[in-house]
PDB file of N, CA and C in Angstrom:
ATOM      1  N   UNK A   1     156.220 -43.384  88.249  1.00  0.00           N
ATOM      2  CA  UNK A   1     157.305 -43.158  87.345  1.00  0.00           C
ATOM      3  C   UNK A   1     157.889 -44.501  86.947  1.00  0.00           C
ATOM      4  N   UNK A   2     158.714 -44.682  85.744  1.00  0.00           N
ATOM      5  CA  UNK A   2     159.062 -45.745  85.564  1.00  0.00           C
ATOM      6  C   UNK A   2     160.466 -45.700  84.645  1.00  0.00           C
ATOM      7  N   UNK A   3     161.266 -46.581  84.809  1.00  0.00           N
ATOM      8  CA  UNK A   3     162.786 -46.543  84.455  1.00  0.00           C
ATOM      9  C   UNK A   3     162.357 -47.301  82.955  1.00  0.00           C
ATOM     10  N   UNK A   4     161.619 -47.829  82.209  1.00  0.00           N
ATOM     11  CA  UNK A   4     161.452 -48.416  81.242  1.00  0.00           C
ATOM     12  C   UNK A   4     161.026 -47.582  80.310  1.00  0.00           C
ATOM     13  N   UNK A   5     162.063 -47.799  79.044  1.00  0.00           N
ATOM     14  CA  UNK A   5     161.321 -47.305  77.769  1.00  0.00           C
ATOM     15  C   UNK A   5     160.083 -47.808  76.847  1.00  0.00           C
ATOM     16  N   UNK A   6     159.515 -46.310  76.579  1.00  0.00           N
ATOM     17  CA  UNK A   6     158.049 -46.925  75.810  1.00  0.00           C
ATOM     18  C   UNK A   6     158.376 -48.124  74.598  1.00  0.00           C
ATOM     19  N   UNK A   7     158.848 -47.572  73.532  1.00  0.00           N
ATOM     20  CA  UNK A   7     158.876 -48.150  72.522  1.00  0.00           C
ATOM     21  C   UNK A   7     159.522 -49.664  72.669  1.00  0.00           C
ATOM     22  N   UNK A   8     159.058 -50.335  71.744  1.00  0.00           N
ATOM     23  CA  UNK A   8     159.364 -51.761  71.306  1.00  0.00           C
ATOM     24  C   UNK A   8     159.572 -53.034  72.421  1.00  0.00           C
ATOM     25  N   UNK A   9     158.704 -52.592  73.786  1.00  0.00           N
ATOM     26  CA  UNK A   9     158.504 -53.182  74.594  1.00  0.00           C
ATOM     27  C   UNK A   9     157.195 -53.796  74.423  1.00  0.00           C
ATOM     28  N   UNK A  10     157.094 -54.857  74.274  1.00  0.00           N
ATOM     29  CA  UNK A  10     155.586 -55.626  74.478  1.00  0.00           C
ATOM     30  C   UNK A  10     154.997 -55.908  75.920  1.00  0.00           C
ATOM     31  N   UNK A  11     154.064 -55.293  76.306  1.00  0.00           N
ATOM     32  CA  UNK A  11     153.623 -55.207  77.533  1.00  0.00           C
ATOM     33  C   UNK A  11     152.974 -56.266  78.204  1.00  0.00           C
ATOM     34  N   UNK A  12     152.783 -57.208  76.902  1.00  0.00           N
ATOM     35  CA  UNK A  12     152.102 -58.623  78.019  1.00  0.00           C
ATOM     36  C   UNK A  12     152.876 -59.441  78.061  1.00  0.00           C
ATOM     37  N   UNK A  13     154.083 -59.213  77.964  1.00  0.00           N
ATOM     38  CA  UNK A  13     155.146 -59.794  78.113  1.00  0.00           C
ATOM     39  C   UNK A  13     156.504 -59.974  78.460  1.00  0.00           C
ATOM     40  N   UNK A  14     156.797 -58.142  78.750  1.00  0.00           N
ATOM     41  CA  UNK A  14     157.592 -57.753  79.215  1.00  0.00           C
ATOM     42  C   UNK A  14     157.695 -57.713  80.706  1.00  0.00           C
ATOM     43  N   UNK A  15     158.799 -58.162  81.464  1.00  0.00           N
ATOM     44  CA  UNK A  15     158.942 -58.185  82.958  1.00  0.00           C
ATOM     45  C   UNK A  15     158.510 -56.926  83.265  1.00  0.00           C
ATOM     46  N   UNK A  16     159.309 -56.019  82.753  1.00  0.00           N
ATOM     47  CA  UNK A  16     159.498 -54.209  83.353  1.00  0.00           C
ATOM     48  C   UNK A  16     158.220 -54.200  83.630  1.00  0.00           C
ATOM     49  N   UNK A  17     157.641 -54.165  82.085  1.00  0.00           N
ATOM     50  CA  UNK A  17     155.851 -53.263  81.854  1.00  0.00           C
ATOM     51  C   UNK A  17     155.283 -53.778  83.058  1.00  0.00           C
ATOM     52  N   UNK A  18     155.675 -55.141  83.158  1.00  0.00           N
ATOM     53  CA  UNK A  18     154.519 -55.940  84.138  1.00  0.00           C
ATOM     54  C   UNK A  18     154.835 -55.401  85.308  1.00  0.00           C
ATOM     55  N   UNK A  19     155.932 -55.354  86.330  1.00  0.00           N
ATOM     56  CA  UNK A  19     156.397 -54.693  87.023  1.00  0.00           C
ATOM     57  C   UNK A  19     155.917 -53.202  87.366  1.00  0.00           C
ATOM     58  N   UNK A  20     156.255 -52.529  86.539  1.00  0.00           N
ATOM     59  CA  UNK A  20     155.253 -51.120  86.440  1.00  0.00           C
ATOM     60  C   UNK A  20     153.741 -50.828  87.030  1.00  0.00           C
ATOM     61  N   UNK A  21     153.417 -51.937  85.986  1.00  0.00           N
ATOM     62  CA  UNK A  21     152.216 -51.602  86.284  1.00  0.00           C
ATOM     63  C   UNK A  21     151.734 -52.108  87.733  1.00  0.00           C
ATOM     64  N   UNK A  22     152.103 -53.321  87.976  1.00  0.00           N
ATOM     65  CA  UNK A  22     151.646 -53.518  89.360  1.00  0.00           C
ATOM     66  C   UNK A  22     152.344 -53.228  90.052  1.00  0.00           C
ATOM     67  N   UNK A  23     153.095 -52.776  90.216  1.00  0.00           N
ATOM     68  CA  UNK A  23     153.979 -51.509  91.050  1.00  0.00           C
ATOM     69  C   UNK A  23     153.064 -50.054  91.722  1.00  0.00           C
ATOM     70  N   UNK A  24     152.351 -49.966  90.839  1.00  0.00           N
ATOM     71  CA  UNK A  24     151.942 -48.929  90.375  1.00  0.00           C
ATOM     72  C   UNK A  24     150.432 -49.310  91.147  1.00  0.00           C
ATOM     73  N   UNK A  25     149.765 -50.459  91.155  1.00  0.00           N
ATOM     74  CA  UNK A  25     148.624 -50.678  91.754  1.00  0.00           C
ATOM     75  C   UNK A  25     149.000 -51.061  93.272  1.00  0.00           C
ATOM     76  N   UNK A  26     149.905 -51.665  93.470  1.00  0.00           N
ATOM     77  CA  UNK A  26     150.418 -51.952  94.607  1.00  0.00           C
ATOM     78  C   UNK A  26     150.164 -50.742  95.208  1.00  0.00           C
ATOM     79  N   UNK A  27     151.076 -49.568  94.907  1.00  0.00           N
ATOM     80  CA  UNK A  27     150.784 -48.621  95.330  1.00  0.00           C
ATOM     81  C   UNK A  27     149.768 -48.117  95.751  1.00  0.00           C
ATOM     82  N   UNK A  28     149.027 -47.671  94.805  1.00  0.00           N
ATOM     83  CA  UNK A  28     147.412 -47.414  95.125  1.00  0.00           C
ATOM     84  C   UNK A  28     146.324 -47.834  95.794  1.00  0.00           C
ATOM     85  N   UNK A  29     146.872 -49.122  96.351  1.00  0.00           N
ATOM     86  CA  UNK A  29     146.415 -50.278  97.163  1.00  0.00           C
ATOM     87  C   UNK A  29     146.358 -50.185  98.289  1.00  0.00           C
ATOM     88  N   UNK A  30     147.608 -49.757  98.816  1.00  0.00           N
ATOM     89  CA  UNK A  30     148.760 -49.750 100.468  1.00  0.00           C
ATOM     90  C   UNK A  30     147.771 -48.567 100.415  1.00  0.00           C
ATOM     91  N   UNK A  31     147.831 -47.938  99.629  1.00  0.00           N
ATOM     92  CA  UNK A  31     147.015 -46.560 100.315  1.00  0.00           C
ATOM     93  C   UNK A  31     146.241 -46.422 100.531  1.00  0.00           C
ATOM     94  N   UNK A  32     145.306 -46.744  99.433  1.00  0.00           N
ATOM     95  CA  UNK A  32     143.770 -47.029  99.850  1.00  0.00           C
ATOM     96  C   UNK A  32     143.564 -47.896 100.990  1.00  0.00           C
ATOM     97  N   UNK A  33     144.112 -48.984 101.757  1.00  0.00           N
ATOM     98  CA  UNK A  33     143.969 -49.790 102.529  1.00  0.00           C
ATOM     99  C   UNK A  33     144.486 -49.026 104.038  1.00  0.00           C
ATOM    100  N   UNK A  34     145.391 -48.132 103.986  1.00  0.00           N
ATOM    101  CA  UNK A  34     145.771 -46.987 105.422  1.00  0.00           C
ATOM    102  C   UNK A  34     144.774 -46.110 105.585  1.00  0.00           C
ATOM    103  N   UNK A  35     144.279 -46.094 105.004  1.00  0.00           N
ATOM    104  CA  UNK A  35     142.833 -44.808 105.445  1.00  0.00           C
ATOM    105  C   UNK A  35     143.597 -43.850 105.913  1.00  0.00           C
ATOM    106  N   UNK A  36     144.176 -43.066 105.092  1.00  0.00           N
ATOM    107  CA  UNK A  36     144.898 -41.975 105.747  1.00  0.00           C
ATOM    108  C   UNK A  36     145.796 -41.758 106.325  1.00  0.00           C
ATOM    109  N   UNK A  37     146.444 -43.006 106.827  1.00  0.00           N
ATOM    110  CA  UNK A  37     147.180 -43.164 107.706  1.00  0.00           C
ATOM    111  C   UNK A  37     148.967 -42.901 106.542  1.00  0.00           C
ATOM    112  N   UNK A  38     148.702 -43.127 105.797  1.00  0.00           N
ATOM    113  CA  UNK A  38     149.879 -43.926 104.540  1.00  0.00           C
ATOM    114  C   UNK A  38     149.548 -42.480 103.673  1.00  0.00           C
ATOM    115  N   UNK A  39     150.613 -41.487 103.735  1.00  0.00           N
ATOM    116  CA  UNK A  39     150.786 -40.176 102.515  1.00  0.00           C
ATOM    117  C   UNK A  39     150.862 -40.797 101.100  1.00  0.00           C
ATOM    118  N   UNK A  40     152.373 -41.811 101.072  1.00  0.00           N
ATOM    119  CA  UNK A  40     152.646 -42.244 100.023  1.00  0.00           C
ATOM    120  C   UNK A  40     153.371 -43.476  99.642  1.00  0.00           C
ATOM    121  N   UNK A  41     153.046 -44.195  99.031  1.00  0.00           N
ATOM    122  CA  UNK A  41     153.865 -45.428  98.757  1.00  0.00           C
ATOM    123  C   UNK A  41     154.645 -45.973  97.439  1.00  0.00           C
ATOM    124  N   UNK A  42     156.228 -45.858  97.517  1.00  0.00           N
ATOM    125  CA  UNK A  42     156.568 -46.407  96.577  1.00  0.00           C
ATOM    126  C   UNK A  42     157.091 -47.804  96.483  1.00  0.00           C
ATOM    127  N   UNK A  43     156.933 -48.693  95.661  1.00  0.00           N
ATOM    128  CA  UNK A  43     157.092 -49.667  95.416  1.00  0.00           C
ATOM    129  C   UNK A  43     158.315 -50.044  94.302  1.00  0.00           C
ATOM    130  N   UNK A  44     158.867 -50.393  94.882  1.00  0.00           N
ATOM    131  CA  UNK A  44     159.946 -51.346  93.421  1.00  0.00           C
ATOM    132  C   UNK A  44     160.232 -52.654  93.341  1.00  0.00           C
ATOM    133  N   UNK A  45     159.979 -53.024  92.131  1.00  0.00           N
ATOM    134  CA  UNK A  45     159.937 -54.746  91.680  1.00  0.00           C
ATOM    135  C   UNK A  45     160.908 -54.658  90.378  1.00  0.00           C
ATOM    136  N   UNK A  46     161.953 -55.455  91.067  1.00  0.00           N
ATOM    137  CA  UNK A  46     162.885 -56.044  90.051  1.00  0.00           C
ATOM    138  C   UNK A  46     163.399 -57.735  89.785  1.00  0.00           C
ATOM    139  N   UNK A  47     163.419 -57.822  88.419  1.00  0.00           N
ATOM    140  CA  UNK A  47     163.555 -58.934  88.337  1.00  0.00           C
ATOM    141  C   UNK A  47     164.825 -59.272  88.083  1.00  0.00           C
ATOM    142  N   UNK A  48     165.182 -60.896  87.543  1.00  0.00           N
ATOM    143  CA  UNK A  48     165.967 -61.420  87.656  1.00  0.00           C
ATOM    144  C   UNK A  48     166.058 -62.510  86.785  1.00  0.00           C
ATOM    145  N   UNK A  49     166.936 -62.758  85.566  1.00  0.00           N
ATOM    146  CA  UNK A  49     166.791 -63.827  84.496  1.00  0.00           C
ATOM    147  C   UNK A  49     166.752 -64.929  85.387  1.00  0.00           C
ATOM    148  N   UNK A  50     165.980 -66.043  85.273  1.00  0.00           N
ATOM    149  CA  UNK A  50     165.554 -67.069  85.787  1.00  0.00           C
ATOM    150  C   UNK A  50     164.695 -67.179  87.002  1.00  0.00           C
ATOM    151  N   UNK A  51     164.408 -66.250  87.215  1.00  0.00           N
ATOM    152  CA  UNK A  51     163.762 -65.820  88.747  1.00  0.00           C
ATOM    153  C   UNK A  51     162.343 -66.110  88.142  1.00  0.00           C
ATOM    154  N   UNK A  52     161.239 -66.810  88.969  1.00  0.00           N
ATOM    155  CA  UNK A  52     159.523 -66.645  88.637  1.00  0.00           C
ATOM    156  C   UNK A  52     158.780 -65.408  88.473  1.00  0.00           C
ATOM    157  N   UNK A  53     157.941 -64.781  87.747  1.00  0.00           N
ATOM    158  CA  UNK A  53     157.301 -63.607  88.258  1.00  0.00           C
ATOM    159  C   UNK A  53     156.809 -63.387  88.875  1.00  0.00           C
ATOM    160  N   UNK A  54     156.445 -64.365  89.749  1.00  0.00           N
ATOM    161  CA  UNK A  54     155.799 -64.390  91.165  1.00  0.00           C
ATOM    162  C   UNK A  54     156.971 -63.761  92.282  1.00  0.00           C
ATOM    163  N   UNK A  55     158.211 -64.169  91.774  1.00  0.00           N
ATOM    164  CA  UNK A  55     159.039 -63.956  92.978  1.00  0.00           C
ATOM    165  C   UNK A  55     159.888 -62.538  92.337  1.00  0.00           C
ATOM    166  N   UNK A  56     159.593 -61.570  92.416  1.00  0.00           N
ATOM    167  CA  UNK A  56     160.831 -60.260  92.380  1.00  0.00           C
ATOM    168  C   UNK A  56     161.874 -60.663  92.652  1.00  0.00           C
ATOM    169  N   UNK A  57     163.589 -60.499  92.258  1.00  0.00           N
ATOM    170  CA  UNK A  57     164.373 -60.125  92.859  1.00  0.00           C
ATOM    171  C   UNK A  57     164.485 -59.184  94.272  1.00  0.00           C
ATOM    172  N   UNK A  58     163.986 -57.991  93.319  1.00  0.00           N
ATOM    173  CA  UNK A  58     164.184 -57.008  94.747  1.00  0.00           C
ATOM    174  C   UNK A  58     161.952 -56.502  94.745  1.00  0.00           C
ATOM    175  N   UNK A  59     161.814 -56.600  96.195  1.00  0.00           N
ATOM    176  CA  UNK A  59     160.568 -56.112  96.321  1.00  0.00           C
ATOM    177  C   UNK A  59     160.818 -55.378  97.328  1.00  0.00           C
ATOM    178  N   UNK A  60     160.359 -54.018  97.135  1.00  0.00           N
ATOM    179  CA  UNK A  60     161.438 -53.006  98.211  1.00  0.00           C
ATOM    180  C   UNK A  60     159.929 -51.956  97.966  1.00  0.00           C
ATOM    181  N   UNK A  61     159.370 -51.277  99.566  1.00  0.00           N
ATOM    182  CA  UNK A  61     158.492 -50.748  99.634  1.00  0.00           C
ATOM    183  C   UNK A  61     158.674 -49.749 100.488  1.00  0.00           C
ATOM    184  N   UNK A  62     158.168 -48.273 100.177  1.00  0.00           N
ATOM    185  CA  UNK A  62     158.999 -47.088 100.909  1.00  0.00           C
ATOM    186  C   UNK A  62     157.554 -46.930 101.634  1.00  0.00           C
ATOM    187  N   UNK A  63     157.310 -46.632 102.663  1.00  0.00           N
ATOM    188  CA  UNK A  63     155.888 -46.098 102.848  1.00  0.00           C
ATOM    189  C   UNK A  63     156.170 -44.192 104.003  1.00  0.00           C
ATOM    190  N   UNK A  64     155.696 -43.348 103.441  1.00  0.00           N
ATOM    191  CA  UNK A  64     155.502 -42.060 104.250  1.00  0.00           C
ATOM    192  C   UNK A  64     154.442 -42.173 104.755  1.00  0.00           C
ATOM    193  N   UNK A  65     154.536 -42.058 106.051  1.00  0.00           N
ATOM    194  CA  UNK A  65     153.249 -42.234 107.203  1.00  0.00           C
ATOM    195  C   UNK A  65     152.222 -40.801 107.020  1.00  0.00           C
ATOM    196  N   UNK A  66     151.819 -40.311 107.631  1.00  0.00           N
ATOM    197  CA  UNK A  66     150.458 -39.481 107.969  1.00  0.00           C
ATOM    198  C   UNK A  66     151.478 -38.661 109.334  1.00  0.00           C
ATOM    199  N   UNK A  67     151.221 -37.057 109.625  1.00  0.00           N
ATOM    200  CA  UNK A  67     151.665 -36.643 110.955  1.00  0.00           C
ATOM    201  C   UNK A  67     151.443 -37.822 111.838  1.00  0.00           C
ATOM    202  N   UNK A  68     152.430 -37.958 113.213  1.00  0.00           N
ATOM    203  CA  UNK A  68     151.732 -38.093 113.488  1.00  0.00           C
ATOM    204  C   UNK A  68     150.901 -40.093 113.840  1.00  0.00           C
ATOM    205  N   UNK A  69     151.570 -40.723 112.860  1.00  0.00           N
ATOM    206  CA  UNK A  69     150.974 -42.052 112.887  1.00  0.00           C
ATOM    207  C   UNK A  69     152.361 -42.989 113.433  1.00  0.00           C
ATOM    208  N   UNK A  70     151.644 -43.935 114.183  1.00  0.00           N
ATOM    209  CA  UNK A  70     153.375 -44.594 114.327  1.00  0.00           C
ATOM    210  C   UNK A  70     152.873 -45.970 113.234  1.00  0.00           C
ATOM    211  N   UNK A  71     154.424 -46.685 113.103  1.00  0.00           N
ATOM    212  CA  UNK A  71     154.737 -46.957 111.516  1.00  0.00           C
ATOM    213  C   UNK A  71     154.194 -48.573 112.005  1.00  0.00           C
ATOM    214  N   UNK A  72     154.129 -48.877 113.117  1.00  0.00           N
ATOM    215  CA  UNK A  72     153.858 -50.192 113.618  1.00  0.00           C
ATOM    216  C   UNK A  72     152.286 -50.353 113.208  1.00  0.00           C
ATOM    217  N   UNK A  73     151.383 -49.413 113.549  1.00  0.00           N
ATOM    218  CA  UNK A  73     149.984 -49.347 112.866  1.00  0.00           C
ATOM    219  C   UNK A  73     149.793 -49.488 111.683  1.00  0.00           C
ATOM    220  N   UNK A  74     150.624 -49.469 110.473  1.00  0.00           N
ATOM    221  CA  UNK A  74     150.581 -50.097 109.174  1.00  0.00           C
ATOM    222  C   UNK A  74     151.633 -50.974 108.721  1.00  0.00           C
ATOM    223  N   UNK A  75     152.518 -51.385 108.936  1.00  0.00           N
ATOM    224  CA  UNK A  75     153.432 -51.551 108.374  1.00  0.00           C
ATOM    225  C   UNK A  75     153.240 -53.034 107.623  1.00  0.00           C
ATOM    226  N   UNK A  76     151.877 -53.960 108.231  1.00  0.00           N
ATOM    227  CA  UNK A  76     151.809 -54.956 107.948  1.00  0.00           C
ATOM    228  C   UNK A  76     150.978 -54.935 106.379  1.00  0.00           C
ATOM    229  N   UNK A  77     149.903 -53.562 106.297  1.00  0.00           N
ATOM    230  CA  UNK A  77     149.263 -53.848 105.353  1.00  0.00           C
ATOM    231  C   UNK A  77     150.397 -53.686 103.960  1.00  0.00           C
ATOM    232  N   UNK A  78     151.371 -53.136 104.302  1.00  0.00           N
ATOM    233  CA  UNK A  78     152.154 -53.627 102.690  1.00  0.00           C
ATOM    234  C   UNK A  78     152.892 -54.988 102.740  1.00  0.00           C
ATOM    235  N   UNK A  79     152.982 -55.464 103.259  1.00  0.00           N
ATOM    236  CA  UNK A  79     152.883 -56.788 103.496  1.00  0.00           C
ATOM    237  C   UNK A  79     151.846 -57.073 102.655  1.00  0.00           C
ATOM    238  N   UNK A  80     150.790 -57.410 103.628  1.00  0.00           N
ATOM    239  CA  UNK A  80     150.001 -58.035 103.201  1.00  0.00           C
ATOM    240  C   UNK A  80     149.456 -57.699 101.583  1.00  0.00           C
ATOM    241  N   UNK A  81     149.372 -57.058 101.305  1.00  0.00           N
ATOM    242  CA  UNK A  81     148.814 -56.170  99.392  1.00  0.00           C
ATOM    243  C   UNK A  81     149.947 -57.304  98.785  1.00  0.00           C
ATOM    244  N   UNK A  82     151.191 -56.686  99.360  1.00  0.00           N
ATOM    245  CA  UNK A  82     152.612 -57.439  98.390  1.00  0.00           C
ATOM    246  C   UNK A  82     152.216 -58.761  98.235  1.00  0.00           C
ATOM    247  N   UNK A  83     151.969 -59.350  99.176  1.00  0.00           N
ATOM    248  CA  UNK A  83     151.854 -60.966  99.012  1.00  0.00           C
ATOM    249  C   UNK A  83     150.344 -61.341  98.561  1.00  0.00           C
ATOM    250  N   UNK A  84     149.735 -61.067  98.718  1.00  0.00           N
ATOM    251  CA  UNK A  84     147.990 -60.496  97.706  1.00  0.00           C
ATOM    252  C   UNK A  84     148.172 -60.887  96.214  1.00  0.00           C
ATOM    253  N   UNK A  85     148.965 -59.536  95.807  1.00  0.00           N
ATOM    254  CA  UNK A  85     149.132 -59.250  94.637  1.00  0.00           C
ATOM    255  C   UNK A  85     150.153 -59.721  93.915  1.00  0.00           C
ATOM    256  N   UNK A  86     151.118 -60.376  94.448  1.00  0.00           N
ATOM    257  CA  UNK A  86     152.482 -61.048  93.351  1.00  0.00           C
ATOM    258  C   UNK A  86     152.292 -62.887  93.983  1.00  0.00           C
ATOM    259  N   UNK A  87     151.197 -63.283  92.731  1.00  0.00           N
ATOM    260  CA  UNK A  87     150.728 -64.491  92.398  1.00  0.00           C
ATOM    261  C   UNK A  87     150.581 -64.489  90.835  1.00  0.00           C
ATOM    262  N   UNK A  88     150.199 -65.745  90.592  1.00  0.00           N
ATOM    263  CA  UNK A  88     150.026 -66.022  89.234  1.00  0.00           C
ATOM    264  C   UNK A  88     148.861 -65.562  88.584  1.00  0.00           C
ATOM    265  N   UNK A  89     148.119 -65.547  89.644  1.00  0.00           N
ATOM    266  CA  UNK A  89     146.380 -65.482  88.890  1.00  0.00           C
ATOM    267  C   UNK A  89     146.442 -63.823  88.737  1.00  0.00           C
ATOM    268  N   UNK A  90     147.302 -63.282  89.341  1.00  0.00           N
ATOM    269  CA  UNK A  90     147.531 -61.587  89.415  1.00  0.00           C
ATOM    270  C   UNK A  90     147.697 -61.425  88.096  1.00  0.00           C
ATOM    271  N   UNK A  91     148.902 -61.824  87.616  1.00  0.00           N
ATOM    272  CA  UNK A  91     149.495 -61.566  86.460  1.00  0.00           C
ATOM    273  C   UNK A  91     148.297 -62.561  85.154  1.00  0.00           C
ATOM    274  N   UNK A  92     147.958 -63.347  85.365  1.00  0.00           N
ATOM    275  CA  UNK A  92     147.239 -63.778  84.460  1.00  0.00           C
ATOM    276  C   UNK A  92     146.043 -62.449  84.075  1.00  0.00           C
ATOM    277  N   UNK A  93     145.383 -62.087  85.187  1.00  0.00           N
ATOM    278  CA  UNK A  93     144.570 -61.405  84.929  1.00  0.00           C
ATOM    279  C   UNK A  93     145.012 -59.730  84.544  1.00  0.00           C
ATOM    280  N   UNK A  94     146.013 -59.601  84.833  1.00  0.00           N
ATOM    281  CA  UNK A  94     146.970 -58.252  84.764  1.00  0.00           C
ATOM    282  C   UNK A  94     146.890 -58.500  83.041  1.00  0.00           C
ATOM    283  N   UNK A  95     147.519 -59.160  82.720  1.00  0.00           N
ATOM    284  CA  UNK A  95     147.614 -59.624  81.097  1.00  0.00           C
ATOM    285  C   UNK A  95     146.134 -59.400  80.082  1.00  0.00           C
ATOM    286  N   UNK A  96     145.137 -60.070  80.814  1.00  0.00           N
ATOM    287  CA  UNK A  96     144.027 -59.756  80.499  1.00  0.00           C
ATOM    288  C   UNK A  96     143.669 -58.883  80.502  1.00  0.00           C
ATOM    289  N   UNK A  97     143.812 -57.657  80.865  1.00  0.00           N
ATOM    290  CA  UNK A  97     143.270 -56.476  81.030  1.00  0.00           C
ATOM    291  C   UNK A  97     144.149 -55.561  80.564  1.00  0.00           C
ATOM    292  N   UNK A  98     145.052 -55.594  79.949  1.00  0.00           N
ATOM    293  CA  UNK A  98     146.308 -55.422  79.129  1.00  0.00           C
ATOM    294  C   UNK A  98     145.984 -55.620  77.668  1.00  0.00           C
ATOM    295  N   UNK A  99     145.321 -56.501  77.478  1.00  0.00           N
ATOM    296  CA  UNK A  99     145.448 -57.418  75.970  1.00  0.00           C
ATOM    297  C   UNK A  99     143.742 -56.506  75.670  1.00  0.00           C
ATOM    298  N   UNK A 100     142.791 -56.493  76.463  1.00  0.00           N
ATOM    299  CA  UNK A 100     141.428 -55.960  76.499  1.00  0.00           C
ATOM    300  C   UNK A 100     141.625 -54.475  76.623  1.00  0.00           C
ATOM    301  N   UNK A 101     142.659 -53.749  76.359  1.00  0.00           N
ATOM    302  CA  UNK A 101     142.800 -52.303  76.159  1.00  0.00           C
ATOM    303  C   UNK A 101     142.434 -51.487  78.273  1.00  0.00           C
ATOM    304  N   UNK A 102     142.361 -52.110  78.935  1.00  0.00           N
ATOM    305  CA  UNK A 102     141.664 -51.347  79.890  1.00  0.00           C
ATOM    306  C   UNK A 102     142.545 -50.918  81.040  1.00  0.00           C
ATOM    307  N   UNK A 103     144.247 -50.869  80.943  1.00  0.00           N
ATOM    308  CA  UNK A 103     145.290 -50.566  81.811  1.00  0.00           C
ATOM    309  C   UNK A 103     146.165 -49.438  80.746  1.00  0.00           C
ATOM    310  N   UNK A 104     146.626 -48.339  80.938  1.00  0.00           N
ATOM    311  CA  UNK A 104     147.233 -47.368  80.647  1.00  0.00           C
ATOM    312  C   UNK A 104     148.711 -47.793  80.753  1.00  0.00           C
ATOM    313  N   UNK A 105     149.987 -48.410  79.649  1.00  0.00           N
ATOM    314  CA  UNK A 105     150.727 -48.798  79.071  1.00  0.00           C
ATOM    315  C   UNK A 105     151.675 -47.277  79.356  1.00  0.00           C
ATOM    316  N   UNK A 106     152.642 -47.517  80.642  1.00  0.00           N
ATOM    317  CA  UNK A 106     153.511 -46.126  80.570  1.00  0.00           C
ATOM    318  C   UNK A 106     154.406 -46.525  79.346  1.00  0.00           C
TER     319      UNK A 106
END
């Protein structure tokens, strides 16, 4: 889901869009990487006028475990995805694949 409106937002350039979207892979990431362990993960990335896009304001990650799992057995892999994925070469290539039609623009 996303708090940003469609229209007259440019997506390779907009914080939000960018945000979104790798918000959104982040997600899909933590999960795929728990093997089951991880129901669901939400992610929120907010920015901040003058802040890098590397660096969020707020990077805030909810994770719902599996019955059953204790939270110490994952808790590092969103960690680890988060800091993975919010680099430069992320977003460079995020852009690229943006501009090449091949990421779905909420």
């Amino acid at each position: 889901m996303s708090l940003e409106a469609v229209c007259g937002k440019n997506p390779i350039n907009h914080v939000g869009k960018l945000y979104n979207i790798l918000g959104t892979e982040l997600s899909r990431e933590i999960i795929n990487r728990g093997q089951g362990d991880i129901v669901e993960a939400h992610v929120k990335l907010s920015s901040q006028i003058g802040r890098p896009l590397i660096d969020p304001w707020v990077n805030s990650i909810e994770l719902i475990p599996a019955n059953n799992v204790n939270f110490e057995s994952f808790k590092n892999i969103a960690e680890e995805v988060s800091n993975e994925r919010l680099s430069k070469e992320i977003f460079i290539e995020l852009r690229k694949r943006l501009i090449a039609g091949e990421v779905q623009v909420l």
